[in-house]
Every structure is written in structure tokens, then in C-alpha cells.
N, C-alpha and C. Protein backbone atom coordinates (compact mmCIF):
# COMPACT_ATOMS: atom_id res chain seq x y z
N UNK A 1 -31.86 30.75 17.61
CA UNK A 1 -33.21 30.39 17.92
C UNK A 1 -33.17 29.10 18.73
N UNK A 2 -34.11 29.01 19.95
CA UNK A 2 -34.00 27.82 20.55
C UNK A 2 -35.12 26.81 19.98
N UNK A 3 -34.91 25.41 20.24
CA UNK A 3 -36.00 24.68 19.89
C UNK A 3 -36.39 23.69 21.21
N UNK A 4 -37.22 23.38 21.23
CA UNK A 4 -37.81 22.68 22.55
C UNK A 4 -37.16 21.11 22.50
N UNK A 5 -36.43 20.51 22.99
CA UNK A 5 -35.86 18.87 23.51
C UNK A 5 -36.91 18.22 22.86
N UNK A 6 -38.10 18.29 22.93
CA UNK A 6 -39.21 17.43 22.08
C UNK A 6 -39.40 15.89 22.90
N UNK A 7 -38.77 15.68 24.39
CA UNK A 7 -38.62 14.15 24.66
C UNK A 7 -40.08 13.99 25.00
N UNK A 8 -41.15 14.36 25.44
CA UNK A 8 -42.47 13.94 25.35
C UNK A 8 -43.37 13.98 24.18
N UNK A 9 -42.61 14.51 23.13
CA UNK A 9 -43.33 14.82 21.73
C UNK A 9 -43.32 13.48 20.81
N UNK A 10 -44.54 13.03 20.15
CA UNK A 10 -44.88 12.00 19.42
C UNK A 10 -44.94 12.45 18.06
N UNK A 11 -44.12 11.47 16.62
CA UNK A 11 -44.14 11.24 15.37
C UNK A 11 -44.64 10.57 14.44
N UNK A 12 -44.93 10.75 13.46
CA UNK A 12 -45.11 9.51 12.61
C UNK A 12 -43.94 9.22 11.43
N UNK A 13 -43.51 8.32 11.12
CA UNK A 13 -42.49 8.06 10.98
C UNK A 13 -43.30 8.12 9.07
N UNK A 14 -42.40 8.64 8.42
CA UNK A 14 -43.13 8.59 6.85
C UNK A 14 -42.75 7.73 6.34
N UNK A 15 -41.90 6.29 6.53
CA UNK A 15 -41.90 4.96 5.67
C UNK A 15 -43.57 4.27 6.32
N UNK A 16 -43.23 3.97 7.19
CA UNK A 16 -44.64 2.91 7.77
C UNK A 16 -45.37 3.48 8.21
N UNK A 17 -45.62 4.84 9.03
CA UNK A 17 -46.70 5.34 9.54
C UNK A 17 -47.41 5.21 10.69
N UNK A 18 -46.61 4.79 11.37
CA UNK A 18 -46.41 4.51 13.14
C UNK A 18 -46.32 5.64 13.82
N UNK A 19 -46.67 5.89 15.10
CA UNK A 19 -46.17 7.06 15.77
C UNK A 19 -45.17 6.17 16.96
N UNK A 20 -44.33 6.63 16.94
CA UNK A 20 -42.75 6.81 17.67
C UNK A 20 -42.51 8.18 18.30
N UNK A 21 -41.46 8.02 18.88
CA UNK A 21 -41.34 9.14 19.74
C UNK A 21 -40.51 10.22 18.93
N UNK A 22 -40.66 11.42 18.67
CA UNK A 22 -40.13 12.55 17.86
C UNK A 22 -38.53 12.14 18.28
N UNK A 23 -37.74 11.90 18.96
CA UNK A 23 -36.28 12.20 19.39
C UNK A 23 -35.72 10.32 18.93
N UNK A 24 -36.70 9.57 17.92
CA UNK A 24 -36.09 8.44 17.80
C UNK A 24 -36.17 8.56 16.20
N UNK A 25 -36.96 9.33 16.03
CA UNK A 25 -37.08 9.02 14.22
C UNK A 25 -35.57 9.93 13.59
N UNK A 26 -34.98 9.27 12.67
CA UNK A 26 -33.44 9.48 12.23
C UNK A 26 -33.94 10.05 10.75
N UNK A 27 -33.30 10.74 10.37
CA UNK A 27 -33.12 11.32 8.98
C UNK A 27 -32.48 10.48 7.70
N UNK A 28 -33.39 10.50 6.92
CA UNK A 28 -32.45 9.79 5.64
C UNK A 28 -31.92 10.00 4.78
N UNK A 29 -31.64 9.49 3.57
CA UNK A 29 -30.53 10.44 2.88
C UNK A 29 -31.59 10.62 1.75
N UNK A 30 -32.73 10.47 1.57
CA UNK A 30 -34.15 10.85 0.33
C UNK A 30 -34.85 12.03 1.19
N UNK A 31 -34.48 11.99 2.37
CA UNK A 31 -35.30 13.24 3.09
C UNK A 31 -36.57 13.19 4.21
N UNK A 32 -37.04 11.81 3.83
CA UNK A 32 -37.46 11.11 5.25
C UNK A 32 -37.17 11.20 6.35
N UNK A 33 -38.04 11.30 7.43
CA UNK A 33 -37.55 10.70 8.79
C UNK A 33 -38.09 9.35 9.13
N UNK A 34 -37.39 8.81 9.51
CA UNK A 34 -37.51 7.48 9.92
C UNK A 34 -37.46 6.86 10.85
N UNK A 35 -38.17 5.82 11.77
CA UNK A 35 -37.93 5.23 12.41
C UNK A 35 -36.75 4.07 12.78
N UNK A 36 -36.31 3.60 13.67
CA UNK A 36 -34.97 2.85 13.47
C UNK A 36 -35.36 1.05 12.91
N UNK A 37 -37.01 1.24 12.90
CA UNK A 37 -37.14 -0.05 12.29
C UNK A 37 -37.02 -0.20 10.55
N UNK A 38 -37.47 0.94 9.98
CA UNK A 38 -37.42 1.67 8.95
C UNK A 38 -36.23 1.99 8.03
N UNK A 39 -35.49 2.90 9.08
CA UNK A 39 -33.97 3.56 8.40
C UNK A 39 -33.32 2.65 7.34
N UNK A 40 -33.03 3.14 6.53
CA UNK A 40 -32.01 2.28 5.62
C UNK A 40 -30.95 3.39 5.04
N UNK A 41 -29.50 2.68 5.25
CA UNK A 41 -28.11 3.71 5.42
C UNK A 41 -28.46 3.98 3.12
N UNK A 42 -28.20 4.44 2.90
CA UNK A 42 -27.66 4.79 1.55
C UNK A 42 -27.40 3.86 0.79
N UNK A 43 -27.79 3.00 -0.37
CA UNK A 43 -27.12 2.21 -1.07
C UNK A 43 -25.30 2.62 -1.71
N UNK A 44 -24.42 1.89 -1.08
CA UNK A 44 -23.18 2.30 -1.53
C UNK A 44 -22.97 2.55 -3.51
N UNK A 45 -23.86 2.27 -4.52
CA UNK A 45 -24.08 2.57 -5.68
C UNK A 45 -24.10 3.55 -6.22
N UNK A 46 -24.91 4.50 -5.21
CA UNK A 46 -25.57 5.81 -5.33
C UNK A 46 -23.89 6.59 -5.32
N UNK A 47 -23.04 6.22 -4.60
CA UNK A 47 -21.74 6.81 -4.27
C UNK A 47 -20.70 6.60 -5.99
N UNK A 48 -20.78 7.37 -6.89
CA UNK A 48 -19.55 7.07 -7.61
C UNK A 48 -18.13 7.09 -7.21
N UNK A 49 -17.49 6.11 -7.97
CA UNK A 49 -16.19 5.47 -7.52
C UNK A 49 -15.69 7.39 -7.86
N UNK A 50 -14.30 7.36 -7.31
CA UNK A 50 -13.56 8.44 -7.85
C UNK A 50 -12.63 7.75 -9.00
N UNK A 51 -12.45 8.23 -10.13
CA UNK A 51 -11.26 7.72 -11.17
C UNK A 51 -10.47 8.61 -10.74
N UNK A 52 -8.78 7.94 -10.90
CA UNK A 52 -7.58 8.00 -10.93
C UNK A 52 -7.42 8.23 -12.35
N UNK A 53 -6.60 9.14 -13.16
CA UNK A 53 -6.39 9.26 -14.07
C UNK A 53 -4.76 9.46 -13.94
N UNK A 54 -4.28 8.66 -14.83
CA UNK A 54 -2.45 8.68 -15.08
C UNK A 54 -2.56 9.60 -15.87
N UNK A 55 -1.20 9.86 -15.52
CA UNK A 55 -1.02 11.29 -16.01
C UNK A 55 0.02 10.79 -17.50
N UNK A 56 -0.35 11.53 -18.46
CA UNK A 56 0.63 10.94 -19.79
C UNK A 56 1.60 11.75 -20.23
N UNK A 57 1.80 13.23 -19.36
CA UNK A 57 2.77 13.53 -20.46
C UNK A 57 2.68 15.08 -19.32
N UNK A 58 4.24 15.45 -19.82
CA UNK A 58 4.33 16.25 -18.77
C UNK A 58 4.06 17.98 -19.29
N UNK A 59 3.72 18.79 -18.35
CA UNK A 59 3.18 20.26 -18.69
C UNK A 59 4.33 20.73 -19.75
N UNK A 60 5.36 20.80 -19.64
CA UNK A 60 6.24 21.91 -19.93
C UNK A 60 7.57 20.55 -20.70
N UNK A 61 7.59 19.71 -21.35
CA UNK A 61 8.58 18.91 -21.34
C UNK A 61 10.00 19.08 -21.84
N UNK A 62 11.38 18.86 -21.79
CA UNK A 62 12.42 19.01 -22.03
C UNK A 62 13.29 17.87 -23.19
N UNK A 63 12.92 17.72 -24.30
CA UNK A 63 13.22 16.49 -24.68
C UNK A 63 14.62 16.77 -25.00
N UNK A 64 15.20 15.42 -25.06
CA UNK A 64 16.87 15.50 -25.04
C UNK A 64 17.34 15.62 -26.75
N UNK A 65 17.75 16.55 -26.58
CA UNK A 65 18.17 16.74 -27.84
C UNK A 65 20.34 16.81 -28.21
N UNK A 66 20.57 15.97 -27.60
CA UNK A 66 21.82 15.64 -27.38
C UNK A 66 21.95 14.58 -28.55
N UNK A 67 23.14 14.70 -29.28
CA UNK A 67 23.51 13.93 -30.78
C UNK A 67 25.02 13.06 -29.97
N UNK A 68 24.32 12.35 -30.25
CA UNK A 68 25.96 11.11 -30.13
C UNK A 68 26.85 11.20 -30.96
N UNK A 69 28.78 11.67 -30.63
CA UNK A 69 29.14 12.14 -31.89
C UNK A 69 30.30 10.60 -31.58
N UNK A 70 30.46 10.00 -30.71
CA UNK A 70 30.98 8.63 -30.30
C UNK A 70 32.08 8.87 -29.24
N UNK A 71 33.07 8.34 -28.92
CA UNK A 71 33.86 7.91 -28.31
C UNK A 71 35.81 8.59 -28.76
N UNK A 72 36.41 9.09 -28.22
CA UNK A 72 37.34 9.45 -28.61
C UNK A 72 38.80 10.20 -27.76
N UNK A 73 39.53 10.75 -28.18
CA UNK A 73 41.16 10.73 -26.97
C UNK A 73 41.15 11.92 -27.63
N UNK A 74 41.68 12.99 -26.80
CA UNK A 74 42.09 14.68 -27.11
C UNK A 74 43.78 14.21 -27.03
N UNK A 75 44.03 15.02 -28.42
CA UNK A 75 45.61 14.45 -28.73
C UNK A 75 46.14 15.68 -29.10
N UNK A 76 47.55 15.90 -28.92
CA UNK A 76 48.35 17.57 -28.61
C UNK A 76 49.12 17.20 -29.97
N UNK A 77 49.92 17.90 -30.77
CA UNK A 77 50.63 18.01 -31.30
C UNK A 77 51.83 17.05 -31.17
N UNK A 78 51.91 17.37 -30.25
CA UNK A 78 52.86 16.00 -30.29
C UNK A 78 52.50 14.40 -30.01
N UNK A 79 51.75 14.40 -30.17
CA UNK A 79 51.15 13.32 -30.32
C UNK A 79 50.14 12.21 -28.60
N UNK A 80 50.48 13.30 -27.58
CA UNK A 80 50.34 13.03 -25.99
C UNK A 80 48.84 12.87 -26.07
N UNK A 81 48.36 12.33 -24.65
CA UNK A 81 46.98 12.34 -24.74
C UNK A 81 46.61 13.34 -23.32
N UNK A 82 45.65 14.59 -24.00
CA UNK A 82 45.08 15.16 -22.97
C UNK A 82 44.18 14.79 -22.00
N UNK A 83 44.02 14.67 -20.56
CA UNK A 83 42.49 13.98 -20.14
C UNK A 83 42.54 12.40 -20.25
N UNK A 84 41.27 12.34 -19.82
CA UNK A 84 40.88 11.17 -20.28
C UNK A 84 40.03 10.82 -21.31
N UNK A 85 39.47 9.30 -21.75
CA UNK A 85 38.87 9.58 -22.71
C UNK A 85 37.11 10.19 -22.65
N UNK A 86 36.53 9.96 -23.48
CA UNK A 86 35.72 11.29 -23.54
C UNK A 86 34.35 10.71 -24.14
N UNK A 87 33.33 10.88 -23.90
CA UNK A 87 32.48 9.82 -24.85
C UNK A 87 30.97 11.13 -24.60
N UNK A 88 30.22 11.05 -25.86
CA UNK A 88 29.08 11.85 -25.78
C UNK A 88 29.32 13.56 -26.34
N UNK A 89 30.33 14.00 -26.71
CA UNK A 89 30.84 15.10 -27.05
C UNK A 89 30.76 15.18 -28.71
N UNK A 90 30.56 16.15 -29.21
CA UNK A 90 30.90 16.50 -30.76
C UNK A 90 31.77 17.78 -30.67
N UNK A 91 33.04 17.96 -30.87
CA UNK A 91 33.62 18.61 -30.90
C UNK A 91 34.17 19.37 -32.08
N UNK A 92 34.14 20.68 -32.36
CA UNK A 92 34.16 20.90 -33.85
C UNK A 92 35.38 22.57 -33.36
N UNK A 93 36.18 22.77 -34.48
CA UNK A 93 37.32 23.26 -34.37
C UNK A 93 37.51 23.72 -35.46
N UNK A 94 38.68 24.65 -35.29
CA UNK A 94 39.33 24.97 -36.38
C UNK A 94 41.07 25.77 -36.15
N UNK A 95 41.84 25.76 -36.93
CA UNK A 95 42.72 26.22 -36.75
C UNK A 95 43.64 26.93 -38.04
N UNK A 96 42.97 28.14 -38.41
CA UNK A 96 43.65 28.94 -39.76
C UNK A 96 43.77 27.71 -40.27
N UNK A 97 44.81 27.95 -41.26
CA UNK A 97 45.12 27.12 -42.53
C UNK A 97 45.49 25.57 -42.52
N UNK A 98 45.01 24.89 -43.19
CA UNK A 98 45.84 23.25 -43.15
C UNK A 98 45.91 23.09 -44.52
N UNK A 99 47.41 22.72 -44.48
CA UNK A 99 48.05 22.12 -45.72
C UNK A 99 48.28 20.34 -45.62
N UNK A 100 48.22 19.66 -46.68
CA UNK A 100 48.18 18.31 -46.67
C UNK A 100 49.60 18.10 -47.36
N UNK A 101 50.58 17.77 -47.32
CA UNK A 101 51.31 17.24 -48.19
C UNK A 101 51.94 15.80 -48.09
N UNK A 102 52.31 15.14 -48.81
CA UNK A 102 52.83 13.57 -49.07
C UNK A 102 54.25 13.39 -49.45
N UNK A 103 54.33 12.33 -48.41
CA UNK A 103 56.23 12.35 -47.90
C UNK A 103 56.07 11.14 -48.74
């Protein structure tokens, strides 16, 4: 739909009630048109801040469930050391039968 340029067309401006020229009166943010003596931009108040919210804790979390069993040397039968040493491991074993006896 076309509308006519309006540059010879006269307004009245609905704060003060003046007639102005239709192509000068500006729109406001209450719904007025206004003249440019008139206009007033938006009080920045009217605008709520946006909140930032930290985030506390995560969707899906993985907690460490790792047991400290200490610090220690992998040793052979004959008494050698395998590796190096070793720290954060619990190592648990077995080997058939053990007898204790006293020399």
C-alpha cells in the first residue's frame, strides 16, 4: 500500500498541542507523536539491567573417586627393582599359597 510523503501536511503534536509539520513530529516510546521540542528518548530505568548468573555446578559431574594407596618400588623375587617408583596406585595381588616360616 502506498502512503502520500505528507511534506505539505500539518500536525498537532499530542504533548503540547502545536501544529508542526506532519514529517517533523517523531514517535515515542508511550506511543505519542511528538514534536522535536517535546520528544523525550526513554528513561534508561525503564530498561532492566540483564543478570549474569554464575554457574555453580556442573550438568553431568565426574567426581574423583581415586583412593591414595601411597608411594612405593615394584620388587622381583630377587630382590631387583622393576620400573620406577610409583605413587597413586593400590595394587592388590595374589599368588596361590604363602607359607611364613622363622630361620
Amino acid at each position: 500500500m502506498a502512503y502520500a510523503a505528507g511534506k505539505y501536511a500539518k500536525a498537532m503534536c499530542d504533548i503540547c498541542g502545536f501544529e508542526v509539520k506532519y514529517t517533523d513530529l517523531q514517535p515515542q516510546w508511550d506511543g505519542f507523536r511528538a514534536c522535536p521540542e517535546c520528544w523525550t528518548p526513554r528513561h534508561p530505568q525503564d530498561f532492566p539491567r540483564v543478570v549474569v548468573v554464575d554457574a555453580e555446578a556442573l550438568r553431568h559431574p565426574r567426581p574423583d573417586n581415586d583412593q591414595e594407596a601411597g608411594c612405593g618400588l615394584v620388587l622381583t623375587t630377587t630382590d631387583s627393582y622393576i620400573g620406577t617408583a610409583f605413587c597413586g596406585f593400590n595394587i592388590r595381588s595374589s599368588v596361590g599359597d604363602v607359607t611364613v616360616s622363622t630361620t
